[in-house]
PDB file of N, CA and C in Angstrom:
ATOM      1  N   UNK A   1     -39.069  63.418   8.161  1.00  0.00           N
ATOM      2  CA  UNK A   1     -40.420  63.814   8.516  1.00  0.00           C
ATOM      3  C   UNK A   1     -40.857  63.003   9.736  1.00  0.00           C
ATOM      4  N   UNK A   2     -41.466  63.431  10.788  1.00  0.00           N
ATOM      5  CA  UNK A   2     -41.644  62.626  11.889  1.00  0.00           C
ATOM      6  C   UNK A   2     -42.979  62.081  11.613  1.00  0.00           C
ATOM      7  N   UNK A   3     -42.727  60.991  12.584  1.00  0.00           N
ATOM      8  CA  UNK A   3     -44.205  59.802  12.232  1.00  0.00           C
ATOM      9  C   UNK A   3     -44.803  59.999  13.496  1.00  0.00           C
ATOM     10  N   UNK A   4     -46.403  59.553  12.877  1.00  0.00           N
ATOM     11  CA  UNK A   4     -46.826  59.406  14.412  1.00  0.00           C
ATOM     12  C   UNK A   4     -47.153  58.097  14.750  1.00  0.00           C
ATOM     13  N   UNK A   5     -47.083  57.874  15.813  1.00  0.00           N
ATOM     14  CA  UNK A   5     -46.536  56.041  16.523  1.00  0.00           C
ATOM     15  C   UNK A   5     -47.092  55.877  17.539  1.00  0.00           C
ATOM     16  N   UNK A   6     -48.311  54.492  17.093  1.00  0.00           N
ATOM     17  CA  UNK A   6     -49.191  53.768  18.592  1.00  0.00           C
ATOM     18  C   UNK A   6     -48.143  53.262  18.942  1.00  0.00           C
ATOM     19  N   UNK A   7     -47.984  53.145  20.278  1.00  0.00           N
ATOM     20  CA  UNK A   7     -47.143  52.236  21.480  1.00  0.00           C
ATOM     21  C   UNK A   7     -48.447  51.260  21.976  1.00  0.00           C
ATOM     22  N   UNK A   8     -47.732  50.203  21.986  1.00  0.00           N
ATOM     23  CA  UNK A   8     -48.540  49.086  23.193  1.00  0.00           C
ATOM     24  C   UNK A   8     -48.639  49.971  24.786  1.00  0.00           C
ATOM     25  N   UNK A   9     -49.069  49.066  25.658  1.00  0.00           N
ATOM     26  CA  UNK A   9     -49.005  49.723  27.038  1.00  0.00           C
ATOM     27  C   UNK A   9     -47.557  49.251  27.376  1.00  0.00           C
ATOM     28  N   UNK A  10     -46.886  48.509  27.231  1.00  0.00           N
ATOM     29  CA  UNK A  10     -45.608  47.473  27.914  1.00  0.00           C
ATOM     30  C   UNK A  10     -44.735  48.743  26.796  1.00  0.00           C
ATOM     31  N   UNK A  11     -44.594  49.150  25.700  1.00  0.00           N
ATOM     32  CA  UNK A  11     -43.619  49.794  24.969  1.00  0.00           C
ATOM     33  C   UNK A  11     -44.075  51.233  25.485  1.00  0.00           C
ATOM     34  N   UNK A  12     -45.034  52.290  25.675  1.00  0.00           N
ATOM     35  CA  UNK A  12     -44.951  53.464  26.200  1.00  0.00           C
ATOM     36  C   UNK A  12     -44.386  53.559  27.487  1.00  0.00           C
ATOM     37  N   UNK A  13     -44.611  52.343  28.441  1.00  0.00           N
ATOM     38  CA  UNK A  13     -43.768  52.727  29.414  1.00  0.00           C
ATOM     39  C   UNK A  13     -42.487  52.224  29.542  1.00  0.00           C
ATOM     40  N   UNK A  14     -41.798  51.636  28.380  1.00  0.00           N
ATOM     41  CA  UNK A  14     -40.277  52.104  28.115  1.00  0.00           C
ATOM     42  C   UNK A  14     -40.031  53.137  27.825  1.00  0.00           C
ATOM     43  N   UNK A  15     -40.733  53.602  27.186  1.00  0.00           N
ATOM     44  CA  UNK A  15     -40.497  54.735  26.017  1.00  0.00           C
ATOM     45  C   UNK A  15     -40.494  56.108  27.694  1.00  0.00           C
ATOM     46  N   UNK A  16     -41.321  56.051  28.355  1.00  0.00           N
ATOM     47  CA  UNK A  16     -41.260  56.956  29.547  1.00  0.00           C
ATOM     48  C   UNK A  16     -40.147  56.774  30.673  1.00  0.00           C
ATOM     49  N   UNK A  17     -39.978  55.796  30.647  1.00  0.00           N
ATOM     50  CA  UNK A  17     -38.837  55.670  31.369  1.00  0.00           C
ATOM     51  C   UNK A  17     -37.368  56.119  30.944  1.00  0.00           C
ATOM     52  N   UNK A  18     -37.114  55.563  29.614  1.00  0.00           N
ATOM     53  CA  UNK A  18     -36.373  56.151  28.667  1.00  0.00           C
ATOM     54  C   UNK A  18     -35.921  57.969  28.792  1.00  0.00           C
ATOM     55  N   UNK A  19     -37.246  58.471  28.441  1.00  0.00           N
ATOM     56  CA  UNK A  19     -37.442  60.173  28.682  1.00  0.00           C
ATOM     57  C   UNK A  19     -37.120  60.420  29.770  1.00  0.00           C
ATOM     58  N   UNK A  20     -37.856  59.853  31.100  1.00  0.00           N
ATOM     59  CA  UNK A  20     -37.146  60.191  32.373  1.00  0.00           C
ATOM     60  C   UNK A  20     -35.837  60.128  32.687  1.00  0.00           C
ATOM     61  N   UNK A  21     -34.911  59.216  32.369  1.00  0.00           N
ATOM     62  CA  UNK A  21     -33.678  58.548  32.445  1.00  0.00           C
ATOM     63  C   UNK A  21     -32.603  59.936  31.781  1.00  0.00           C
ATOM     64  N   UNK A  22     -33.099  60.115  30.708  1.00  0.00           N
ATOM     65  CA  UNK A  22     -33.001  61.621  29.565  1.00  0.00           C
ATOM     66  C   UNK A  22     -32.891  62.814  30.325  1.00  0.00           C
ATOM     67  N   UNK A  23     -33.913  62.809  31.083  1.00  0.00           N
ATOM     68  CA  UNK A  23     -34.407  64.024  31.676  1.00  0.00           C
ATOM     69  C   UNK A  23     -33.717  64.304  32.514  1.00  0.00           C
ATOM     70  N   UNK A  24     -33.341  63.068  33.729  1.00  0.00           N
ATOM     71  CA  UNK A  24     -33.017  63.184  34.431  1.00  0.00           C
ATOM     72  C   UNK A  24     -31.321  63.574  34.301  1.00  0.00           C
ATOM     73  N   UNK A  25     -30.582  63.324  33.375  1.00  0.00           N
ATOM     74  CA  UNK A  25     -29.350  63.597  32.947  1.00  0.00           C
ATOM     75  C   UNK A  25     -28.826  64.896  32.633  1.00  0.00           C
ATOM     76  N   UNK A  26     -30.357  65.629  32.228  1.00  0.00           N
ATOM     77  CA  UNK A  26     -29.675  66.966  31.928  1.00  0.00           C
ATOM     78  C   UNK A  26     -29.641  67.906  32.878  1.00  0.00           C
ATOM     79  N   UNK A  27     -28.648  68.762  32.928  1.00  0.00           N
ATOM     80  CA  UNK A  27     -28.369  70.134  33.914  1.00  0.00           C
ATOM     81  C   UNK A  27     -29.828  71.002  33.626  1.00  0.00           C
ATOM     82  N   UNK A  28     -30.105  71.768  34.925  1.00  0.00           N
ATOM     83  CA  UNK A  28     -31.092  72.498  34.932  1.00  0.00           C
ATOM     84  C   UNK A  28     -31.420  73.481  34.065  1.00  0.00           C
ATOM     85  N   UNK A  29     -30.026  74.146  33.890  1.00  0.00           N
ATOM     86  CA  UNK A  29     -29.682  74.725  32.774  1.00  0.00           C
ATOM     87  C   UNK A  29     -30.560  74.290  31.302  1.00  0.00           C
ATOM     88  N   UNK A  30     -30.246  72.766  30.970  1.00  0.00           N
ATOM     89  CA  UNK A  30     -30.985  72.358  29.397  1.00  0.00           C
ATOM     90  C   UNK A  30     -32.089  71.968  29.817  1.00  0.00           C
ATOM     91  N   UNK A  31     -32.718  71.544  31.347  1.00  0.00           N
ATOM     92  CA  UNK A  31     -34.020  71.262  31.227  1.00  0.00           C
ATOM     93  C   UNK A  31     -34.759  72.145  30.937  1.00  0.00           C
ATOM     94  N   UNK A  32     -34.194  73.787  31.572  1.00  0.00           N
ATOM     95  CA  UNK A  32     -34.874  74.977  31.075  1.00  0.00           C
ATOM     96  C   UNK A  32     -34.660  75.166  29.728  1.00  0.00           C
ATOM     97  N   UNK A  33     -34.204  74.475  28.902  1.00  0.00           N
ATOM     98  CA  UNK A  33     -33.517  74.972  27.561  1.00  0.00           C
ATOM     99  C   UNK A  33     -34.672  74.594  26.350  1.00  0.00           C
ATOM    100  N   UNK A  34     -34.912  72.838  26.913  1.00  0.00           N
ATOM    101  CA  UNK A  34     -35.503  71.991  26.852  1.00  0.00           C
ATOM    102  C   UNK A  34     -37.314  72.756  26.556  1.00  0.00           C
ATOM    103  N   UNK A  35     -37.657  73.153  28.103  1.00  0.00           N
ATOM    104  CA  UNK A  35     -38.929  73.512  28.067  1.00  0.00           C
ATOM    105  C   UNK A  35     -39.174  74.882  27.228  1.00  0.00           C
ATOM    106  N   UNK A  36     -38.292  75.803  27.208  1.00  0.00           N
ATOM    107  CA  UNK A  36     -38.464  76.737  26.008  1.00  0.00           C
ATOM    108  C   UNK A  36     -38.775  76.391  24.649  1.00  0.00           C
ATOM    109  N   UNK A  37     -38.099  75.350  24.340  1.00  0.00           N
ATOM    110  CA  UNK A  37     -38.042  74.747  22.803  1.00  0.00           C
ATOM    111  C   UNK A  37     -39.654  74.184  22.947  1.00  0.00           C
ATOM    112  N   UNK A  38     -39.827  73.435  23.839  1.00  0.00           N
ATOM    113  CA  UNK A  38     -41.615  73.004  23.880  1.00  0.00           C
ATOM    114  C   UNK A  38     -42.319  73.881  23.841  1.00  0.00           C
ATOM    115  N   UNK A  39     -42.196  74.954  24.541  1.00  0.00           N
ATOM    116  CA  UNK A  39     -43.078  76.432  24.770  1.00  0.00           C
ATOM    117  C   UNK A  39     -43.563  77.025  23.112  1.00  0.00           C
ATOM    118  N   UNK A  40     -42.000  77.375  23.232  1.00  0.00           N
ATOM    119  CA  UNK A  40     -42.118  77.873  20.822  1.00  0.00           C
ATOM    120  C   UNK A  40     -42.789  76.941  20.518  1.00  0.00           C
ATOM    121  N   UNK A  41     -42.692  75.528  20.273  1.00  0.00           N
ATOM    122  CA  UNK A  41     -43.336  74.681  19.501  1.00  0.00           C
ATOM    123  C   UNK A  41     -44.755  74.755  19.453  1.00  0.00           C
ATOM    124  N   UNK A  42     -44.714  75.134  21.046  1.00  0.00           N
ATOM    125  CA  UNK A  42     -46.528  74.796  21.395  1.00  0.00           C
ATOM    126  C   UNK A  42     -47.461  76.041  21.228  1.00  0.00           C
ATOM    127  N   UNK A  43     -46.799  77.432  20.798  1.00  0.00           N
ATOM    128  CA  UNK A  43     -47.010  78.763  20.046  1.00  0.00           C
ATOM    129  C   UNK A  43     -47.357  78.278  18.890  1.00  0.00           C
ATOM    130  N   UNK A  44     -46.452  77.915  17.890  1.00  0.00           N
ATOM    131  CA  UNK A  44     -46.276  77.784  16.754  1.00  0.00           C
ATOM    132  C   UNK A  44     -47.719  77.193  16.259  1.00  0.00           C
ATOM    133  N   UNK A  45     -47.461  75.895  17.063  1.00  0.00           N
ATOM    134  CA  UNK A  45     -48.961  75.163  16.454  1.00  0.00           C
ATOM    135  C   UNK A  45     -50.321  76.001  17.012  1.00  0.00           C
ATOM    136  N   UNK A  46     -49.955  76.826  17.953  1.00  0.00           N
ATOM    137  CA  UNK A  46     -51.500  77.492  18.533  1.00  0.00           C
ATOM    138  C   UNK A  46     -51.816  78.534  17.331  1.00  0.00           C
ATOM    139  N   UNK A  47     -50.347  79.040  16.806  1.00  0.00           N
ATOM    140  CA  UNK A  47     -50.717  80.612  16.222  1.00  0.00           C
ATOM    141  C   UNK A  47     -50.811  81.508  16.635  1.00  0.00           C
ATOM    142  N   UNK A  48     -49.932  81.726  18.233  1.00  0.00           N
ATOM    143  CA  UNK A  48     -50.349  82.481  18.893  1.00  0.00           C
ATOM    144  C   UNK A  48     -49.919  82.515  20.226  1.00  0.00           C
ATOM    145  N   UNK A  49     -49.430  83.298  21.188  1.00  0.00           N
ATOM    146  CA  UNK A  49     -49.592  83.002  22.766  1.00  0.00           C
ATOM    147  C   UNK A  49     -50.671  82.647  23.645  1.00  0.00           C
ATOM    148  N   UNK A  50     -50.392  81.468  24.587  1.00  0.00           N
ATOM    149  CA  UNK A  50     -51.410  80.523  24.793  1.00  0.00           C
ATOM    150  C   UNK A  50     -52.351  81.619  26.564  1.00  0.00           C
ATOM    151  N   UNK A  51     -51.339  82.195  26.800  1.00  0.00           N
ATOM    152  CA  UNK A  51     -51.713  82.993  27.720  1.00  0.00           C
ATOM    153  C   UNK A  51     -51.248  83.991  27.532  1.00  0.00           C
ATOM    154  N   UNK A  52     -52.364  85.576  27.794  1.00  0.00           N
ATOM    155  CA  UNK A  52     -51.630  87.175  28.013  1.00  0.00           C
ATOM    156  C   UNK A  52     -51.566  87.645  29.147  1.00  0.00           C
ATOM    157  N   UNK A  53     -51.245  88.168  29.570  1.00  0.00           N
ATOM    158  CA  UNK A  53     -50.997  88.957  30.979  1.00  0.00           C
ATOM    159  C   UNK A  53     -51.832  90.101  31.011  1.00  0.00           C
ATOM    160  N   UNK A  54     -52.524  90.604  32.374  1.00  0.00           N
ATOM    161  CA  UNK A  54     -53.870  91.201  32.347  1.00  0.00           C
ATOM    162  C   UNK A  54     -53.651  92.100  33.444  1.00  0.00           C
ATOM    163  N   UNK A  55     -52.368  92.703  33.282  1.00  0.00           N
ATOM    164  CA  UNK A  55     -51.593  93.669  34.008  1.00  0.00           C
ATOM    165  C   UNK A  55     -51.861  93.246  35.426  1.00  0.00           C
ATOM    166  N   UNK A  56     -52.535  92.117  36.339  1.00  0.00           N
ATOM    167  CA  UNK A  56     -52.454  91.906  37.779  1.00  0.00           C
ATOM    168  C   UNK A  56     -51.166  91.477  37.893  1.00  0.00           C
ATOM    169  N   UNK A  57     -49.854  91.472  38.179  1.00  0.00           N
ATOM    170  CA  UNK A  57     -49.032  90.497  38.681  1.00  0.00           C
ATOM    171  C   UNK A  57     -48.937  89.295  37.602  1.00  0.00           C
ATOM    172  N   UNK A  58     -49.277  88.029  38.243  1.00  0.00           N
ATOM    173  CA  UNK A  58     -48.800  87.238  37.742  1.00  0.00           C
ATOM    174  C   UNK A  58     -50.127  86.583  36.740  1.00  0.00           C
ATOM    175  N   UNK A  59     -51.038  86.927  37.423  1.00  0.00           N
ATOM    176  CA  UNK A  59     -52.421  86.164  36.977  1.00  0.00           C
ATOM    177  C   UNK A  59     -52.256  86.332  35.372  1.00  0.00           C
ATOM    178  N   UNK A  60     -53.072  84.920  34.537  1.00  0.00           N
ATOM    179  CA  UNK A  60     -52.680  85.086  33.314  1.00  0.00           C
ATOM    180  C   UNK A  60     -54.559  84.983  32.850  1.00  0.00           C
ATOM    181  N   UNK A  61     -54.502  84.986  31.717  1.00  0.00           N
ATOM    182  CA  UNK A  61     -56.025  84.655  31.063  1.00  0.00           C
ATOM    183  C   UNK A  61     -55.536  84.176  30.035  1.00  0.00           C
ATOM    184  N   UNK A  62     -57.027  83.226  29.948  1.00  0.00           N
ATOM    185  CA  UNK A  62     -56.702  81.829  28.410  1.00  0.00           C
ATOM    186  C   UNK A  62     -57.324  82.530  27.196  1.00  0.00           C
ATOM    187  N   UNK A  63     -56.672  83.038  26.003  1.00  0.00           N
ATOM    188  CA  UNK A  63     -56.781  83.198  24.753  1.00  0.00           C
ATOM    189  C   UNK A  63     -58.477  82.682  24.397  1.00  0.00           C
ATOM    190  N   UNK A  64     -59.667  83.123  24.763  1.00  0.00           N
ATOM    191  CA  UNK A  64     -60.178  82.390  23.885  1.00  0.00           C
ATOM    192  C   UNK A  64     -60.677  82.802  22.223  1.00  0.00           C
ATOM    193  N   UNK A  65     -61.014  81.506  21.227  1.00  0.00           N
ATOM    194  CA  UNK A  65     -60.926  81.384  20.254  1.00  0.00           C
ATOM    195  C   UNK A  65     -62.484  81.603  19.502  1.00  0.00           C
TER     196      UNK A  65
END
């Protein structure tokens, strides 16, 4: 079960550097792989898609609640 965890200021920015170091290792390929898996996650907890498309092109609109 994951915890949730205060960092000092001196331990979050290991902890970021760390991620960067991470980040920086993976092929573009898994960084895109990477941000999909965040995307679902960040659905999941909304309940929902966070933006719909409003038939212009690209322009999106924010879900409101």
């Amino acid at each position: 079960m994951p915890q949730l965890r205060f960092y000092s200021e001196e331990e979050r920015q290991e902890v970021e550097d760390r991620r960067l170091q991470e980040n920086l290792l993976l092929t573009p390929g898994q960084r895109l792989e990477k941000m999909f898996r965040l995307m679902a996650l960040a659905i999941k907890f909304k309940k929902g898609p966070l933006k719909l498309p409003q038939g212009k092109g690209i322009v999106l609109k924010r879900i409101k609640e």
